[in-house]
N, C-alpha and C. Protein backbone atom coordinates (compact mmCIF):
# COMPACT_ATOMS: atom_id res chain seq x y z
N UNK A 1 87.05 106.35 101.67
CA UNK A 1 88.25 105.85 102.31
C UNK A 1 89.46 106.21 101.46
N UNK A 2 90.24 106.98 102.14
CA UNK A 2 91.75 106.84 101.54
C UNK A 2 92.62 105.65 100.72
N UNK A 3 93.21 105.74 99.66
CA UNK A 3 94.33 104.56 99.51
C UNK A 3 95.10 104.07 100.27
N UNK A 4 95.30 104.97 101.53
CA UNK A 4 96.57 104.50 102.50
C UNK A 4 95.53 103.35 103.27
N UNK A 5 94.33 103.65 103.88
CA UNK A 5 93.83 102.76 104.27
C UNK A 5 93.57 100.91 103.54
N UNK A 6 93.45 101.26 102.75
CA UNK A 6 92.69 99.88 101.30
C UNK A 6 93.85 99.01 101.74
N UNK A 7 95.58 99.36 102.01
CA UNK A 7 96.45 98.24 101.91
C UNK A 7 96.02 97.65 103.55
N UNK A 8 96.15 98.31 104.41
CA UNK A 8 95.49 97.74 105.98
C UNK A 8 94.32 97.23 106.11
N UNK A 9 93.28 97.61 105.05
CA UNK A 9 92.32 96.55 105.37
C UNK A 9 92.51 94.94 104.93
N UNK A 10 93.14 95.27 103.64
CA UNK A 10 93.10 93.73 103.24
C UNK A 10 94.12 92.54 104.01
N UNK A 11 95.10 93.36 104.47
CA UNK A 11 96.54 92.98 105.84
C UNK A 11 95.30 92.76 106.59
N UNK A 12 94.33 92.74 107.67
CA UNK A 12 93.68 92.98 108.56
C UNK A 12 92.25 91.40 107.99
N UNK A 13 92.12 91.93 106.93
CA UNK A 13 91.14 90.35 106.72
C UNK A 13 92.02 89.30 106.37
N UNK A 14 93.22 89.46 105.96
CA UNK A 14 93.92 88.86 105.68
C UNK A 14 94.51 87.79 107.10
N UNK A 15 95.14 88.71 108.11
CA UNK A 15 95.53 88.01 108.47
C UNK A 15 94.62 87.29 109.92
N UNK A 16 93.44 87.86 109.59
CA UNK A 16 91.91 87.60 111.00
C UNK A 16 91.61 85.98 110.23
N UNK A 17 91.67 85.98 108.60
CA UNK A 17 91.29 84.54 108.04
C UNK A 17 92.21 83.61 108.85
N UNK A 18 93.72 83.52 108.46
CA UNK A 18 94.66 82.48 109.04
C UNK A 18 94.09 82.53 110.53
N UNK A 19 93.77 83.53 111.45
CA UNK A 19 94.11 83.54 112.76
C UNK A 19 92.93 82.91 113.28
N UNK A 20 91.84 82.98 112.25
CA UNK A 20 90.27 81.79 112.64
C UNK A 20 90.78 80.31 112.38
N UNK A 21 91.87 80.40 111.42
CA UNK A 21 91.75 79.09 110.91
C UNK A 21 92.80 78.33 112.62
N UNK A 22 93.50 79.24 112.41
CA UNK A 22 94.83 78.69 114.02
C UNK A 22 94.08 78.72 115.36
N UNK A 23 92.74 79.42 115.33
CA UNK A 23 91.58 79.62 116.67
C UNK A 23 91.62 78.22 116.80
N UNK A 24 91.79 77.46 115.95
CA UNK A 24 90.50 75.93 116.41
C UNK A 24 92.20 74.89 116.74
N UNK A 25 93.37 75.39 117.51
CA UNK A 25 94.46 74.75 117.82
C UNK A 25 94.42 74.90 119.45
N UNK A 26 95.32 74.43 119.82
CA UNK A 26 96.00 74.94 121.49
C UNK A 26 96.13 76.32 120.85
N UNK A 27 96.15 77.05 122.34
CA UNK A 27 96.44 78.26 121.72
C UNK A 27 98.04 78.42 121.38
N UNK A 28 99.03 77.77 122.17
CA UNK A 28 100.54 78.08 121.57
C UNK A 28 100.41 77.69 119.94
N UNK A 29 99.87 76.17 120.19
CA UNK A 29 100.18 75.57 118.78
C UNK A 29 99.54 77.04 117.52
N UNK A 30 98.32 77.59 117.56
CA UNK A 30 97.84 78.60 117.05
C UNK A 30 98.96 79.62 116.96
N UNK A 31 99.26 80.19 117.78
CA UNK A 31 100.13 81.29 117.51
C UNK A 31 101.11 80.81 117.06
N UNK A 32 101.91 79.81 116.99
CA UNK A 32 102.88 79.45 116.36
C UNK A 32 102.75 79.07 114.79
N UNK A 33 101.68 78.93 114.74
CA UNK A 33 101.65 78.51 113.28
C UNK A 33 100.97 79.94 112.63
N UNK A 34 100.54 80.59 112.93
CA UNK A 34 100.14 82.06 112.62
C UNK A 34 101.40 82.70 112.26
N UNK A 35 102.21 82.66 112.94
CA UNK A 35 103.80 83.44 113.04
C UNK A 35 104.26 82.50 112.07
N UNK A 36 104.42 81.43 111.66
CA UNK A 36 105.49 81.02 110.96
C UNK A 36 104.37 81.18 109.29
N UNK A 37 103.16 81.27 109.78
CA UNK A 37 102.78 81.48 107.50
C UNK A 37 103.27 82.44 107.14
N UNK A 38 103.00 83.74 108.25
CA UNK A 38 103.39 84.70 107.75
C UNK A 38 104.45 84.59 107.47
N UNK A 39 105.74 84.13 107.94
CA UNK A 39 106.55 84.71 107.86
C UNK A 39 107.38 83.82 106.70
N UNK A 40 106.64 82.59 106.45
CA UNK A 40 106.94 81.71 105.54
C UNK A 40 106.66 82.36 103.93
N UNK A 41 105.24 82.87 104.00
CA UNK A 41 105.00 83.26 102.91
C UNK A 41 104.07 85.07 102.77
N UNK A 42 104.10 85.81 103.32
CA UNK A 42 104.01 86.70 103.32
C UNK A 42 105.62 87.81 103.36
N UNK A 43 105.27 88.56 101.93
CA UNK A 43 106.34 88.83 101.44
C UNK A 43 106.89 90.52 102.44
N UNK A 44 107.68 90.96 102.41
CA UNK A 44 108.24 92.16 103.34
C UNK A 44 107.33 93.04 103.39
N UNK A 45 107.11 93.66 102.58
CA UNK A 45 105.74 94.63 102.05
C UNK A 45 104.39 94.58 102.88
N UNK A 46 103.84 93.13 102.89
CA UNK A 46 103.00 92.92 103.47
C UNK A 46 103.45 92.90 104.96
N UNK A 47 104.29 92.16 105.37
CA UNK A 47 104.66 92.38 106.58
C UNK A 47 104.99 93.74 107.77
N UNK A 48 105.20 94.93 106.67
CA UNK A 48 105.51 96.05 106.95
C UNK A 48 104.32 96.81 107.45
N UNK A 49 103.28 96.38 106.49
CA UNK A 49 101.66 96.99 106.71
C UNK A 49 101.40 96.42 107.96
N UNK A 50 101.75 94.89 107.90
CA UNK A 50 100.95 94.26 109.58
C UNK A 50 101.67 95.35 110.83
N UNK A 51 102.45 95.65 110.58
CA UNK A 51 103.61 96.34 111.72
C UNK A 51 103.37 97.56 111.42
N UNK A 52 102.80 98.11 110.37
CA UNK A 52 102.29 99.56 110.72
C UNK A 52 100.70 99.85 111.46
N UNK A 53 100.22 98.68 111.34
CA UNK A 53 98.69 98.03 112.18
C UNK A 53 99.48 97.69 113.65
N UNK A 54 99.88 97.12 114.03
CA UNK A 54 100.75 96.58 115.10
C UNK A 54 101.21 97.98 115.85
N UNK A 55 101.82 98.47 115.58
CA UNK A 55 102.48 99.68 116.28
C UNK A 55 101.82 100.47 116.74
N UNK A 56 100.37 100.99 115.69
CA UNK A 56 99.25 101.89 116.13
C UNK A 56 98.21 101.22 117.26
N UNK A 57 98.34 99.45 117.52
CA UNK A 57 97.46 99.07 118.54
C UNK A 57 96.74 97.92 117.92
N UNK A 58 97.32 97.60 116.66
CA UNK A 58 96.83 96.48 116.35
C UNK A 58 95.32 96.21 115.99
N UNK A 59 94.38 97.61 115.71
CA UNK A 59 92.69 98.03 115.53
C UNK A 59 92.66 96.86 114.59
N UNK A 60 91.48 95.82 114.72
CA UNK A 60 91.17 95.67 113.83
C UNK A 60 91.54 93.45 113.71
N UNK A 61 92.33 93.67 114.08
CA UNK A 61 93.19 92.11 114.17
C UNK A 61 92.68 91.62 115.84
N UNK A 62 92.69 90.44 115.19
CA UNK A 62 92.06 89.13 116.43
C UNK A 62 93.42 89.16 117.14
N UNK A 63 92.92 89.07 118.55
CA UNK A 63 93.67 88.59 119.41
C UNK A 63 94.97 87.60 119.01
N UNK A 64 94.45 86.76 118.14
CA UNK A 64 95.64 85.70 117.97
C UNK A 64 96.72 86.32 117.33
N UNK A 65 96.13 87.25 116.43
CA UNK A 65 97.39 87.82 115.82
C UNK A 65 98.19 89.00 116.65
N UNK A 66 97.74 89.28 117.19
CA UNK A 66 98.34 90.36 118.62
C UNK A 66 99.66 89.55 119.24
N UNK A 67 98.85 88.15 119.43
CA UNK A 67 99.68 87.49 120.15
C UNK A 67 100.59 86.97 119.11
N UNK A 68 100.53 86.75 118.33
CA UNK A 68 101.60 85.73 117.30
C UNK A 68 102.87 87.46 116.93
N UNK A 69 102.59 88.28 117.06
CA UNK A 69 103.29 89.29 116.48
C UNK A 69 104.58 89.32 116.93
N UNK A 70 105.12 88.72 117.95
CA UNK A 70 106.31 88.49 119.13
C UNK A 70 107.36 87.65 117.87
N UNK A 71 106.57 86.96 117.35
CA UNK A 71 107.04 86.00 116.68
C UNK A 71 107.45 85.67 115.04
N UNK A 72 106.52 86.95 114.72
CA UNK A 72 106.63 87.73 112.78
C UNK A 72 108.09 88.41 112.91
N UNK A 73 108.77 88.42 111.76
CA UNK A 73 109.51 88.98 111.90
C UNK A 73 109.55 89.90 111.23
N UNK A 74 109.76 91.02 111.73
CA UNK A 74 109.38 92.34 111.17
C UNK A 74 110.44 93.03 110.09
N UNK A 75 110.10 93.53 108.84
CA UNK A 75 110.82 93.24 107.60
C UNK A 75 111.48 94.78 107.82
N UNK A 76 112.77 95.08 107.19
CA UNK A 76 113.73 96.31 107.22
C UNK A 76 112.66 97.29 106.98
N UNK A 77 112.70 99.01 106.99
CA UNK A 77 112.33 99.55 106.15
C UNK A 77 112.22 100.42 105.02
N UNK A 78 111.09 99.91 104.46
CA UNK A 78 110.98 100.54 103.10
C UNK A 78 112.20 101.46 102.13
């Protein structure tokens, strides 16, 4: 595997953990709280990777995070 890949996988388990943990909510309440960790504490960088996963189709990420993505706010770039 490439280095470019290694930062999207760990963005990708990363953010499938929170999005199991927000599975077991309503689903708004879930996506809403998915959208606001990230965006609470996931720093630009990381956010940039989710949105370079996001743009290509999102491979890889749970549904919830598909859906919460409306709601990340997507950081300047690089």
């Amino acid at each position: 595997m490439s280095p470019d890949h290694r930062p999207h996988d760990k963005i990708i388990t990363m953010a499938n953990q929170i999005a199991r943990f927000m599975e077991s909510k309503p689903h708004a309440e879930g996506v809403a709280g998915l959208a606001a960790h990230i965006n609470d504490f996931w720093e630009p960088r990381m956010r940039r990777h989710l949105f370079e996963l996001l743009d290509k189709g999102g491979e890889g990420l749970r549904p919830l995070v598909m859906d919460a993505a409306a709601s990340i706010r997507r950081p300047a770039a690089a």
